[in-house]
Structure formats: C-alpha cells, structure tokens
PDB file of N, CA and C in Angstrom:
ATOM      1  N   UNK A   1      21.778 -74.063 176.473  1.00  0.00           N
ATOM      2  CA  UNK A   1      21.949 -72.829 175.719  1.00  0.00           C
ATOM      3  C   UNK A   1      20.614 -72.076 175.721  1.00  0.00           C
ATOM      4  N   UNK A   2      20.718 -71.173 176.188  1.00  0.00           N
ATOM      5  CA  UNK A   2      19.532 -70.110 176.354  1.00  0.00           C
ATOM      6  C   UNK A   2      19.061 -69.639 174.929  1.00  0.00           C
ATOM      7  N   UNK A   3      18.228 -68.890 174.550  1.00  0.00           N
ATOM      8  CA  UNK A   3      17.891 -68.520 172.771  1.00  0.00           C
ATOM      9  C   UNK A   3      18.463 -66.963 172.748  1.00  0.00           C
ATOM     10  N   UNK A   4      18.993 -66.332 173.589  1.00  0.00           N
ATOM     11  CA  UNK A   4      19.444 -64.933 173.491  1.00  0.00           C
ATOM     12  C   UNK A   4      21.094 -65.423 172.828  1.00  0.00           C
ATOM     13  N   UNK A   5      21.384 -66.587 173.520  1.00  0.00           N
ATOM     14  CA  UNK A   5      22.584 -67.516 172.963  1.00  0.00           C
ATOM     15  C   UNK A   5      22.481 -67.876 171.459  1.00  0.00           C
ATOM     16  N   UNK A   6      21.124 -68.533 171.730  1.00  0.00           N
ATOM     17  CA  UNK A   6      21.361 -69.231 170.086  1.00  0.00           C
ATOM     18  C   UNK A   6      21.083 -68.305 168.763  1.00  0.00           C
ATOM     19  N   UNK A   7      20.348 -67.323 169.271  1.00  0.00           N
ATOM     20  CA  UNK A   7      20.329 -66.297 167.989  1.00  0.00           C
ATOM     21  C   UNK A   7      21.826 -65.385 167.734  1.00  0.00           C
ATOM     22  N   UNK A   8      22.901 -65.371 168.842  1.00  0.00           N
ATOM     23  CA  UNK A   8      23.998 -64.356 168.926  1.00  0.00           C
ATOM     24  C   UNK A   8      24.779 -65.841 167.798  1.00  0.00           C
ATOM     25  N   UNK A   9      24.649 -66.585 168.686  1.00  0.00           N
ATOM     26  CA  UNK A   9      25.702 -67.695 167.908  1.00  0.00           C
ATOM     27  C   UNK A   9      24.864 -67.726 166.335  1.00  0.00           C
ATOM     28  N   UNK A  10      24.340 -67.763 165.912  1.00  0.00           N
ATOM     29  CA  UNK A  10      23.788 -67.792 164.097  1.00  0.00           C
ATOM     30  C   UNK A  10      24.083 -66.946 163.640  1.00  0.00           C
ATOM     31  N   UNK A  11      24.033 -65.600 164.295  1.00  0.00           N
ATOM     32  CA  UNK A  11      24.060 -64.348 163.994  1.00  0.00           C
ATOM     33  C   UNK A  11      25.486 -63.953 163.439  1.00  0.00           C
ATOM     34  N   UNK A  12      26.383 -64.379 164.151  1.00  0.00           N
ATOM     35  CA  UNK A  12      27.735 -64.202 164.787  1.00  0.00           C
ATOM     36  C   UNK A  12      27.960 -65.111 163.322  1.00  0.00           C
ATOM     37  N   UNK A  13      27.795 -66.644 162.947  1.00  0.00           N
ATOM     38  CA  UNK A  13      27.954 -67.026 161.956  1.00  0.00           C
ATOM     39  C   UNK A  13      27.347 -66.724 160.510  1.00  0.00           C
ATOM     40  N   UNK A  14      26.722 -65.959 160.321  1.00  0.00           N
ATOM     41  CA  UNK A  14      26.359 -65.165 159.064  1.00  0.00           C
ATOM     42  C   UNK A  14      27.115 -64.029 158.374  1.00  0.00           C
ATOM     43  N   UNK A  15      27.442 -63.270 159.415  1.00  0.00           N
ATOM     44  CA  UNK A  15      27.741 -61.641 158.996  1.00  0.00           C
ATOM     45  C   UNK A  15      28.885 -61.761 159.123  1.00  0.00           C
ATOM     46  N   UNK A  16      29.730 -60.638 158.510  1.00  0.00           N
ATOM     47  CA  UNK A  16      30.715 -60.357 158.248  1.00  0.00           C
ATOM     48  C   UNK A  16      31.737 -59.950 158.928  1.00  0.00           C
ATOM     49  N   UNK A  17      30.977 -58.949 159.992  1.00  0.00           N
ATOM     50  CA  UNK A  17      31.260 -58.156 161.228  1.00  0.00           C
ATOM     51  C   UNK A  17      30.529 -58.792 162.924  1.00  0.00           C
ATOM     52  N   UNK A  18      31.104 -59.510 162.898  1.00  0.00           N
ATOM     53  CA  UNK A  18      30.277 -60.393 164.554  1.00  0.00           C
ATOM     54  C   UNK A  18      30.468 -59.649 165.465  1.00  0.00           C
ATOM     55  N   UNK A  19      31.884 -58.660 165.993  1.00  0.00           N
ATOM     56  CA  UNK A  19      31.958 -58.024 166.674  1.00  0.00           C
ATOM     57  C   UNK A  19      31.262 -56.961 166.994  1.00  0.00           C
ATOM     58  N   UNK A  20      29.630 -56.412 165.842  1.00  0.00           N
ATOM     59  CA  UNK A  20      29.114 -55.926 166.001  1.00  0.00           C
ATOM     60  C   UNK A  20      27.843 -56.456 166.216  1.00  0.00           C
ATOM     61  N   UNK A  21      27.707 -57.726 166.284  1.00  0.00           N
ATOM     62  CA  UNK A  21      26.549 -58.330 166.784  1.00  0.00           C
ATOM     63  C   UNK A  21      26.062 -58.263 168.147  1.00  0.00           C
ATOM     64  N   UNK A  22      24.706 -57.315 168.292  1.00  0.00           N
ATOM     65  CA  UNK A  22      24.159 -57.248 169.909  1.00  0.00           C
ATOM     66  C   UNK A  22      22.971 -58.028 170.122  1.00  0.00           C
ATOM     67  N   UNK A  23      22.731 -58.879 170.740  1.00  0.00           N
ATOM     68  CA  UNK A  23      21.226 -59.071 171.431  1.00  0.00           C
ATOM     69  C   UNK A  23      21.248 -58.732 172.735  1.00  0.00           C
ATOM     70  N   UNK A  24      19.579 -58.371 172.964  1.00  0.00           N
ATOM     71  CA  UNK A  24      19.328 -58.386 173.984  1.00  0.00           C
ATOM     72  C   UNK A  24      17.847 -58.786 173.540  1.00  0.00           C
ATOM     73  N   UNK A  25      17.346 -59.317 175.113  1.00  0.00           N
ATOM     74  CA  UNK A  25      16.314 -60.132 175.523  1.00  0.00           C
ATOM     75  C   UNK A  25      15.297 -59.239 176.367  1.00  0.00           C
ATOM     76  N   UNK A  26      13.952 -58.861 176.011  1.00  0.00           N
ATOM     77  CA  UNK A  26      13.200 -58.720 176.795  1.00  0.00           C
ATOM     78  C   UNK A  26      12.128 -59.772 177.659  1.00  0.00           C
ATOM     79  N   UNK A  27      12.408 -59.978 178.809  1.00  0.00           N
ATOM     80  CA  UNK A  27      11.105 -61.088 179.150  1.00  0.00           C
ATOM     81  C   UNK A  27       9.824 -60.622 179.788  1.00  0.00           C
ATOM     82  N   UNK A  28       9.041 -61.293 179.445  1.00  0.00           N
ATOM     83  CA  UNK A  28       7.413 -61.380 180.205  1.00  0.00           C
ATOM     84  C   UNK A  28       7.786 -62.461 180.535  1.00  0.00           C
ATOM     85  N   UNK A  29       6.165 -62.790 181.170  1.00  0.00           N
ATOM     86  CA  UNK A  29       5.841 -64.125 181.925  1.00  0.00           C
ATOM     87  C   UNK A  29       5.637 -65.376 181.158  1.00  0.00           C
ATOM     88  N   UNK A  30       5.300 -65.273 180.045  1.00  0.00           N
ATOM     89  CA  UNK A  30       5.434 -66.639 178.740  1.00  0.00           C
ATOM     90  C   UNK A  30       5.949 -66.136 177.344  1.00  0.00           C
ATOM     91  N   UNK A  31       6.312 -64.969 177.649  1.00  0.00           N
ATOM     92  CA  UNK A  31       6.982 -64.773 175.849  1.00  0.00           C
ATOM     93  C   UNK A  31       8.296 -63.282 176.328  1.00  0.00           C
ATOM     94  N   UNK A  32       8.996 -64.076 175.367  1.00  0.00           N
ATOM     95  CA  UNK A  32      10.469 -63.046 175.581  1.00  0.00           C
ATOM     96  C   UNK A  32      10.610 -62.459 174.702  1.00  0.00           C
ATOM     97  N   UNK A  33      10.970 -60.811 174.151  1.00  0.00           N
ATOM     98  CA  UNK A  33      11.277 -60.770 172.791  1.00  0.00           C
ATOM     99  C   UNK A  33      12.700 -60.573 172.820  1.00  0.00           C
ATOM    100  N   UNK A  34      13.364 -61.144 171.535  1.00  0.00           N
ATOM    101  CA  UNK A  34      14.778 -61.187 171.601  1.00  0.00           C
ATOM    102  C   UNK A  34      14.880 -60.106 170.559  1.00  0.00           C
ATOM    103  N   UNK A  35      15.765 -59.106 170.431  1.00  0.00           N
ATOM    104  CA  UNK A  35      16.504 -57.758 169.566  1.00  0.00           C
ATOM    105  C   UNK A  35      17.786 -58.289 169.297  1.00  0.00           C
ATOM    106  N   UNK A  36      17.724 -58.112 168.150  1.00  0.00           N
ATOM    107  CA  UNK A  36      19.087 -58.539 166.793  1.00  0.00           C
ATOM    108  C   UNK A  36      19.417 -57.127 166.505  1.00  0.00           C
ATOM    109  N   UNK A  37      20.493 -56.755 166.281  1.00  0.00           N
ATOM    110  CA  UNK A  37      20.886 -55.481 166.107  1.00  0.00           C
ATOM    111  C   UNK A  37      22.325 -55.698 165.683  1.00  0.00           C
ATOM    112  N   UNK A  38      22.945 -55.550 164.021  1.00  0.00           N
ATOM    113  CA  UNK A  38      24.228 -55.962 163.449  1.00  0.00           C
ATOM    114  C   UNK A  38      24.543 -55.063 162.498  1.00  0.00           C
ATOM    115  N   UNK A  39      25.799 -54.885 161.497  1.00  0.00           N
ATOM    116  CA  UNK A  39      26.244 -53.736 161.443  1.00  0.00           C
ATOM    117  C   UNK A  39      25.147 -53.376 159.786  1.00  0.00           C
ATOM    118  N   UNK A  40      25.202 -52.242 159.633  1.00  0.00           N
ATOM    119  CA  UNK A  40      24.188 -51.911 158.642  1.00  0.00           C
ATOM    120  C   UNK A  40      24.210 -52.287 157.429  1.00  0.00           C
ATOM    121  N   UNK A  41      25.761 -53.019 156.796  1.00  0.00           N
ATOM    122  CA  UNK A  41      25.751 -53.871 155.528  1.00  0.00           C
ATOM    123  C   UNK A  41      25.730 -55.090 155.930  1.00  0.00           C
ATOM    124  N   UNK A  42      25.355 -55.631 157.082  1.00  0.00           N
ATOM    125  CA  UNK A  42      25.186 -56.973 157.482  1.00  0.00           C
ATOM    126  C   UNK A  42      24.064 -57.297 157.323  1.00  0.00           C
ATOM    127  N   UNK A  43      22.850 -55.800 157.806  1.00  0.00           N
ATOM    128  CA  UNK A  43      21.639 -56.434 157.487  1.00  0.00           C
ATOM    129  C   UNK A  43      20.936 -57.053 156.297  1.00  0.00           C
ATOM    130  N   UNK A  44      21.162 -57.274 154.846  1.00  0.00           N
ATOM    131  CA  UNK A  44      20.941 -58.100 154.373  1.00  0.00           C
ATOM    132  C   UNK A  44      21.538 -59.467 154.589  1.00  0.00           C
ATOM    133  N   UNK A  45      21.941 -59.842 154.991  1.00  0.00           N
ATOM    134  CA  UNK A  45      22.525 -61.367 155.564  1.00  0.00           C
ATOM    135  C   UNK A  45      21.577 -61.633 156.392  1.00  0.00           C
ATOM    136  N   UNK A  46      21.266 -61.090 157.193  1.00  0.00           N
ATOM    137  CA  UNK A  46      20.524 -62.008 158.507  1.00  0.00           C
ATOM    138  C   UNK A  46      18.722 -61.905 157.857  1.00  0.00           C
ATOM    139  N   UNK A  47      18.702 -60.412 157.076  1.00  0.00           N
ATOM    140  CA  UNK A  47      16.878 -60.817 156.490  1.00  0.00           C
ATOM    141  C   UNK A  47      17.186 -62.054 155.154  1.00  0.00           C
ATOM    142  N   UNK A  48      18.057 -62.099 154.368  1.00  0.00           N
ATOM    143  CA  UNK A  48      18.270 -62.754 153.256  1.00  0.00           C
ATOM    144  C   UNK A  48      16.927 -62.624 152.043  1.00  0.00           C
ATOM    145  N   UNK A  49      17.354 -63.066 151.482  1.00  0.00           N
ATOM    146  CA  UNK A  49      16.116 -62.974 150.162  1.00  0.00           C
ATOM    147  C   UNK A  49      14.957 -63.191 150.626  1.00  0.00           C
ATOM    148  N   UNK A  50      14.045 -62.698 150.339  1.00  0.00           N
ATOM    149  CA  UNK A  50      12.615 -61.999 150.360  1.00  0.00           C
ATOM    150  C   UNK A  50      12.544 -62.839 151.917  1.00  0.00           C
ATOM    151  N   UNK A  51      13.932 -61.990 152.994  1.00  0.00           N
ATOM    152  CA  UNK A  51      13.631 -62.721 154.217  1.00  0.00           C
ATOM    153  C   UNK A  51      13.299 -64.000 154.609  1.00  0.00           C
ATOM    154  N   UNK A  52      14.269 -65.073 153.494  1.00  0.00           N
ATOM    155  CA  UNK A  52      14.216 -66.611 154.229  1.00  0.00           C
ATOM    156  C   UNK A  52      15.155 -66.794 155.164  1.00  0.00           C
ATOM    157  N   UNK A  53      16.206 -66.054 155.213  1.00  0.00           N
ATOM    158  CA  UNK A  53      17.272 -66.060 156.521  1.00  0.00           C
ATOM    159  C   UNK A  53      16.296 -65.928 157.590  1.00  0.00           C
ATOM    160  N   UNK A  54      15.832 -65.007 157.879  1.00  0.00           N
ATOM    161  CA  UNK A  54      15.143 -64.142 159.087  1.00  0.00           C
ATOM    162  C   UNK A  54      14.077 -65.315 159.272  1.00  0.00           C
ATOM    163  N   UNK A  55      13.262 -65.992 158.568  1.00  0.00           N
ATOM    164  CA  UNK A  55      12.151 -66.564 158.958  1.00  0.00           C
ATOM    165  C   UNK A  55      13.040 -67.903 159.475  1.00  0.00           C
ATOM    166  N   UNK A  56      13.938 -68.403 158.672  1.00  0.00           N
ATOM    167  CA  UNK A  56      14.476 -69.633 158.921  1.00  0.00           C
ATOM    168  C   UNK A  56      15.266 -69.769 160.368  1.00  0.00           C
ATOM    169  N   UNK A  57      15.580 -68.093 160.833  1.00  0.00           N
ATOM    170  CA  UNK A  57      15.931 -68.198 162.353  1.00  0.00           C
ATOM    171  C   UNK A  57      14.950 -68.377 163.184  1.00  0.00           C
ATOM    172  N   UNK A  58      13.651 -67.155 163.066  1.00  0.00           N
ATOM    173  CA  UNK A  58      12.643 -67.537 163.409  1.00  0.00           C
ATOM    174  C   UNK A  58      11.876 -68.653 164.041  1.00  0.00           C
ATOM    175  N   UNK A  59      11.984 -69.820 163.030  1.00  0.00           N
ATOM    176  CA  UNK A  59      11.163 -70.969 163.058  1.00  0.00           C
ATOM    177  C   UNK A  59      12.154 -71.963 164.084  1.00  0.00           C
ATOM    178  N   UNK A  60      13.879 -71.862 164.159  1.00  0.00           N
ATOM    179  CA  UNK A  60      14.624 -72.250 165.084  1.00  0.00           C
ATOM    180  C   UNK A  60      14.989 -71.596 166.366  1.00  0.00           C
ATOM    181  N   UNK A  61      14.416 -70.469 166.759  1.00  0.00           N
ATOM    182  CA  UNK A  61      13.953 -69.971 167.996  1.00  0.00           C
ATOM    183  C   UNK A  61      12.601 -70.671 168.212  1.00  0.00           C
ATOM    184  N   UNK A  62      11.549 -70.905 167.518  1.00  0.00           N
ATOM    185  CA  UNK A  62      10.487 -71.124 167.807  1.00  0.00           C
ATOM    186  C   UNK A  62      10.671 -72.580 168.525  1.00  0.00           C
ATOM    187  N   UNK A  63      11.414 -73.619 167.776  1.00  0.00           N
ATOM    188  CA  UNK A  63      11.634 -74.880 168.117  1.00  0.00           C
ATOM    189  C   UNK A  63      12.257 -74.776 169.672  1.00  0.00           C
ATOM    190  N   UNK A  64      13.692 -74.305 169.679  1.00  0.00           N
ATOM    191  CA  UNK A  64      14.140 -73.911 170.677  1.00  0.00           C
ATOM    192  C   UNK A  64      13.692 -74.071 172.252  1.00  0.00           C
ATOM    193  N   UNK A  65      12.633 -72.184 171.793  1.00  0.00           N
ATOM    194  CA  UNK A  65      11.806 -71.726 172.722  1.00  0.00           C
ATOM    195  C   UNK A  65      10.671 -72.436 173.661  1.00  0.00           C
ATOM    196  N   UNK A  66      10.015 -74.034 172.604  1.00  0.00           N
ATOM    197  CA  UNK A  66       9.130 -74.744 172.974  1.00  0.00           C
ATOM    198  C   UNK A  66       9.950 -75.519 173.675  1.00  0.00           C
ATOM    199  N   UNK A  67      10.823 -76.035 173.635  1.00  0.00           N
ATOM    200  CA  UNK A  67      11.620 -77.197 174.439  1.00  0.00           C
ATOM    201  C   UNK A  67      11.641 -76.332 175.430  1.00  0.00           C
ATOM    202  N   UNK A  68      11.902 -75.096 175.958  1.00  0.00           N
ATOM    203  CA  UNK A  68      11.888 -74.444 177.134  1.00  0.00           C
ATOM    204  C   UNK A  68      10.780 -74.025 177.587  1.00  0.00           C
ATOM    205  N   UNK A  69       9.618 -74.124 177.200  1.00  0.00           N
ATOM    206  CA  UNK A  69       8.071 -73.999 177.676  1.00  0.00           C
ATOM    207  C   UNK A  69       7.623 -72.873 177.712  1.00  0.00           C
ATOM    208  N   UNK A  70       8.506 -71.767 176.616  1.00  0.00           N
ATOM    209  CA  UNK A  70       8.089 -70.169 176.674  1.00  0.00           C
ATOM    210  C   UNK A  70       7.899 -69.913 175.022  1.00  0.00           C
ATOM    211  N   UNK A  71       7.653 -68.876 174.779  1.00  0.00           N
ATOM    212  CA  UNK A  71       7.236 -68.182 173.090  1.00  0.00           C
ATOM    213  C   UNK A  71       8.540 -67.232 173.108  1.00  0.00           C
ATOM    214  N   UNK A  72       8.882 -67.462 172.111  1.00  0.00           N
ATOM    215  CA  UNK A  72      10.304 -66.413 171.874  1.00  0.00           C
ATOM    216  C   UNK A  72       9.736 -65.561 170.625  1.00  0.00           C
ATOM    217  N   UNK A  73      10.031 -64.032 170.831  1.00  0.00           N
ATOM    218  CA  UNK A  73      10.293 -63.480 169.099  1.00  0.00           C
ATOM    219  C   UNK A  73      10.855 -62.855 169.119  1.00  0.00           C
ATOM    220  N   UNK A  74      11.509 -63.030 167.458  1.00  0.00           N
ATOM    221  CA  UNK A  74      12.798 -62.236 167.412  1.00  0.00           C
ATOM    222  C   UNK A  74      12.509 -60.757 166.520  1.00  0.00           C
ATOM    223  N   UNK A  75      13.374 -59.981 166.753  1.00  0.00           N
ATOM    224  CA  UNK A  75      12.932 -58.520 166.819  1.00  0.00           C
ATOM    225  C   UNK A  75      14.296 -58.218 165.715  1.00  0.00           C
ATOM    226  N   UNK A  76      14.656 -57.989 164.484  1.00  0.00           N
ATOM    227  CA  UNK A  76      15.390 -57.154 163.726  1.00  0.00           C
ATOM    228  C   UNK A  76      15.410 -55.929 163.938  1.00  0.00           C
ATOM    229  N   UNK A  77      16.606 -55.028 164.738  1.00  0.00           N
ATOM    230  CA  UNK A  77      16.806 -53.591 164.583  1.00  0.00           C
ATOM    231  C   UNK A  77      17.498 -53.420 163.731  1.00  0.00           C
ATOM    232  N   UNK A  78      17.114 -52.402 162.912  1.00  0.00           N
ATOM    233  CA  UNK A  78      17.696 -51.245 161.573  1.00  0.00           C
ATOM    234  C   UNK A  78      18.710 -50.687 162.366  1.00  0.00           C
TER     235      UNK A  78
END
C-alpha cells in the first residue's frame, strides 16, 4: 500500500462524505508531499481537536513513509 493509499483509506474512514475525498501526491527525490482535500464540513474531522486527528495521521504517514525509505508530508487543503 502506497501512503497516497493510506491517507485516502483514513480519510475515507473519518468523514462523512468519502466520495469527496481527493489526494494527490507530489514527488521529489526523497520527500513526497501528499494533498488531502475533503468536503468543507468534513474538515473538522480530519484536523480534530486542537488538530490531534491531523497530527495522529501525520505521525502514521511518517511511520509508513520510513518503511519505504522516503519523507512523506501531508498537506490539508481548505
């Protein structure tokens, strides 16, 4: 499972509206940034209180990302 995967699949299980869940992936040569982009009353779900959702994905891309030998970050669009 790729991490453009594993953030759609968390994502997809949080919110309300999945069918409006987009990522996309930018890559470089050791770090990718991944873009979260979900429907506009969803976005409190995925930041959650004072943003422990958002960090707690964060830190499981980070894990992820190291088993694959690259730096992932994830990018919240408004």
């Amino acid at each position: 499972m790729t991490a453009k995967e594993l953030i759609e699949f968390i994502a997809k299980a949080l919110v309300d509206h999945p069918e409006q869940v987009k990522v996309s992936e930018v890559e470089g040569e050791k770090t990718s940034v991944i873009e979260l982009s979900v429907a506009k009353d969803d976005l409190g779900k995925i930041i959650g209180k004072q943003g422990r959702t958002a960090r707690a994905i964060r830190v499981i891309l980070g894990a992820a990302s190291a088993n694959l030998g690259k730096r992932s970050v994830l990018e919240i669009i408004e």
